[in-house]
C-alpha atoms as a PDB file:
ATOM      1  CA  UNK A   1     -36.213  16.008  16.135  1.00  0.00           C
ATOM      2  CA  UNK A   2     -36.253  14.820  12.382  1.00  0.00           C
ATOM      3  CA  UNK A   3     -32.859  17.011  11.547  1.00  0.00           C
ATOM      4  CA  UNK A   4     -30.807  15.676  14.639  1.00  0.00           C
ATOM      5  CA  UNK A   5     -32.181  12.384  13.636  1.00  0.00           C
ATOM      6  CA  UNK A   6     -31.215  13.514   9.841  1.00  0.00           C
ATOM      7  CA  UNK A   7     -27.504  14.763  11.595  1.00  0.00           C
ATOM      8  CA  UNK A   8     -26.844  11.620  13.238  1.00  0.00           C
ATOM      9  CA  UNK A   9     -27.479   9.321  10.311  1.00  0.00           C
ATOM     10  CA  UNK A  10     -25.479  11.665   8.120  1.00  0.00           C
ATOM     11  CA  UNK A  11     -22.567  11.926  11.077  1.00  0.00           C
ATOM     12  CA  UNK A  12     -22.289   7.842  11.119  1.00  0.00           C
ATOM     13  CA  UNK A  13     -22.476   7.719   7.349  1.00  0.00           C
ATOM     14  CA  UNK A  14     -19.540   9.725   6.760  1.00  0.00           C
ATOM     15  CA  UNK A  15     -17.764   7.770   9.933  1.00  0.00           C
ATOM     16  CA  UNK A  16     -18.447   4.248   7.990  1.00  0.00           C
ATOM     17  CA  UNK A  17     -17.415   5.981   4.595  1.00  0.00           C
ATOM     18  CA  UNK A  18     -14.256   7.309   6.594  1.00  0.00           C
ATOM     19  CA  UNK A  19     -13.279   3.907   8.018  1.00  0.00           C
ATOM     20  CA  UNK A  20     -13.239   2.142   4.490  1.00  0.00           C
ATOM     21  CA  UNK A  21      -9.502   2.492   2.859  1.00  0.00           C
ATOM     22  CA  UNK A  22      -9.204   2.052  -0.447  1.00  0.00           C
ATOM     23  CA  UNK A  23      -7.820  -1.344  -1.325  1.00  0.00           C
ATOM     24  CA  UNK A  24      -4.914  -2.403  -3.073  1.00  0.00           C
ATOM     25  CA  UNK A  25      -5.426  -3.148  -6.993  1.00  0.00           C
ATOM     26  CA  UNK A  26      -3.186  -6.322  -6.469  1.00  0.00           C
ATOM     27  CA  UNK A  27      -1.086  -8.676  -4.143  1.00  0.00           C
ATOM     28  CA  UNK A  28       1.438 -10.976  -5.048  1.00  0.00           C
ATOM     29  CA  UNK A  29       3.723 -12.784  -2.888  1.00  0.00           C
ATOM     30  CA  UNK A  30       7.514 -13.913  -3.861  1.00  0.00           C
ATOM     31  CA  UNK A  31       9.850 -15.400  -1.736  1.00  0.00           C
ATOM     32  CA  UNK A  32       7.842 -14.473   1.505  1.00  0.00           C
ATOM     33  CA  UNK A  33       7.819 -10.889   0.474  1.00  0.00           C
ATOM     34  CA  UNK A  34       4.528  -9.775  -0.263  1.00  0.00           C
ATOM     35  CA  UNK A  35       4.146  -7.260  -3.489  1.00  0.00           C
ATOM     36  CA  UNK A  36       1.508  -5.023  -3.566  1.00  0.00           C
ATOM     37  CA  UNK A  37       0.216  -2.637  -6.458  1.00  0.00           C
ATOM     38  CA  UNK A  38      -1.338   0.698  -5.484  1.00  0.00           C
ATOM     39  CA  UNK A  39      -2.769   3.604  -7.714  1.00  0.00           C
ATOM     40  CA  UNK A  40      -0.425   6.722  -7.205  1.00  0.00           C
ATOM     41  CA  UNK A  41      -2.295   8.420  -3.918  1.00  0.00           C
ATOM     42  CA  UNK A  42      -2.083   5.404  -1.834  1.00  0.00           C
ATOM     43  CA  UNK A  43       2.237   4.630  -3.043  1.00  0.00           C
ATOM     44  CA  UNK A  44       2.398   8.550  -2.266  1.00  0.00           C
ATOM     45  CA  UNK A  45       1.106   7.993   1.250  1.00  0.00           C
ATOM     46  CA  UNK A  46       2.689   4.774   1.572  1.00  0.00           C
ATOM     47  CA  UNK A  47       6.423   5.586   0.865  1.00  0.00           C
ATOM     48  CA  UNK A  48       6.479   9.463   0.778  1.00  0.00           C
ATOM     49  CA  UNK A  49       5.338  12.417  -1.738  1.00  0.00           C
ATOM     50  CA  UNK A  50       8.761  11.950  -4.196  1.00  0.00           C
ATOM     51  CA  UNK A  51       8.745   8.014  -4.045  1.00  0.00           C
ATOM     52  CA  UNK A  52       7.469   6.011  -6.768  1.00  0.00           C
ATOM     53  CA  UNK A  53       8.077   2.635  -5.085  1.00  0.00           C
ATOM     54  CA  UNK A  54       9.515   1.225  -1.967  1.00  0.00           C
ATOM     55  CA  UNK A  55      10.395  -1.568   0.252  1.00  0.00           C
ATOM     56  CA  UNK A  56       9.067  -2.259   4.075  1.00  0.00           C
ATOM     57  CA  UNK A  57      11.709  -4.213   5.677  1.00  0.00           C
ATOM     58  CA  UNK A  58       9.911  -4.715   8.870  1.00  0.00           C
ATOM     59  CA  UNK A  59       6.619  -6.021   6.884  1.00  0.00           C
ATOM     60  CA  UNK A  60       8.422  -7.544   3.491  1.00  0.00           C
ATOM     61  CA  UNK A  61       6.124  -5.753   1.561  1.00  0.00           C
ATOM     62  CA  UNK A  62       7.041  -4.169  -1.653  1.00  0.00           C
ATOM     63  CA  UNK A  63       5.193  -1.028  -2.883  1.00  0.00           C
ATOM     64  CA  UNK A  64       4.911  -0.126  -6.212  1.00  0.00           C
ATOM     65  CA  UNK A  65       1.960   0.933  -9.200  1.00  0.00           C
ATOM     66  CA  UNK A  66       0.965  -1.642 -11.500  1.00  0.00           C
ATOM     67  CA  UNK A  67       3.060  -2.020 -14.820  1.00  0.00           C
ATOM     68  CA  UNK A  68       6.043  -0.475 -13.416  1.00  0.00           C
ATOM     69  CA  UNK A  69       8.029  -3.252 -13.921  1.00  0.00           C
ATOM     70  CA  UNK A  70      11.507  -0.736 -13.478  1.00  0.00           C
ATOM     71  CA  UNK A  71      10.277   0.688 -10.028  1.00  0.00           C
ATOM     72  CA  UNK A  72       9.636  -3.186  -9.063  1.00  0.00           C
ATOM     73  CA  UNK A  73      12.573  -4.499 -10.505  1.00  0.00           C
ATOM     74  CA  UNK A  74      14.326  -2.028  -8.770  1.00  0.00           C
ATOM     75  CA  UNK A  75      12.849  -2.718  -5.335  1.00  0.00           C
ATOM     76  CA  UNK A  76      13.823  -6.624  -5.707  1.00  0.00           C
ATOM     77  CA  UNK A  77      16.888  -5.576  -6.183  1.00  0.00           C
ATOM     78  CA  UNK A  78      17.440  -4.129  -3.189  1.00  0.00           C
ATOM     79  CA  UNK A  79      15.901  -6.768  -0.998  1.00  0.00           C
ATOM     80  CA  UNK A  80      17.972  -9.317  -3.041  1.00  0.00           C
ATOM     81  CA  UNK A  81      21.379  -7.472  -2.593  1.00  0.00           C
ATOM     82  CA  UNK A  82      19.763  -6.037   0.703  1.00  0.00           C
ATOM     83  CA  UNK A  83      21.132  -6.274   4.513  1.00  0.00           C
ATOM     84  CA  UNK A  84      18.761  -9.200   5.277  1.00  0.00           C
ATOM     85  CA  UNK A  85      19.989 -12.883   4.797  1.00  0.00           C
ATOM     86  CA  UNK A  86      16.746 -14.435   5.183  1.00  0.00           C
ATOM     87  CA  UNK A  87      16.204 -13.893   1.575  1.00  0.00           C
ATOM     88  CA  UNK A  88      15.519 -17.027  -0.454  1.00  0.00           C
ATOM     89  CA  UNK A  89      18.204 -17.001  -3.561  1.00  0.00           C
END
């Protein structure tokens, strides 16, 4: 009784521990696009394995790591030279 009792606990631990995502390390918003800085792992699962920033056109959310003010620039420029006119210039 005490080690299904033990299993169970341990089984809804790791479910909680499962269910937490790691949180951005900051959000900024521009425009009505929101920018959001991620560590590495989460841009990586974010925008794909070889990206190191991207844009969400469907969310206007810009993904990119913290300090990487080319990777950013470069994502602003394609929303503000992008195919969407709801851009504020």
């Amino acid at each position: 009784m005490k080690r299904t009792k033990l299993l169970f606990t341990m089984l809804i631990a790791l479910i909680l521990f499962s269910a937490c995502a790691p949180k951005p390390i900051h959000i900024h918003s521009l425009n009505g696009w929101k920018i959001v800085y991620n560590d590495n792992d989460k841009l990586r699962e974010l925008c794909g394995v070889w990206a190191i920033g991207c844009a969400d056109w469907n969310t206007k959310t810009i993904y990119c790591t913290e300090w990487d003010f080319e990777t950013c620039g470069h994502e602003m420029h394609h929303i503000t030279n992008g195919r969407h006119s709801d851009w504020k210039r």
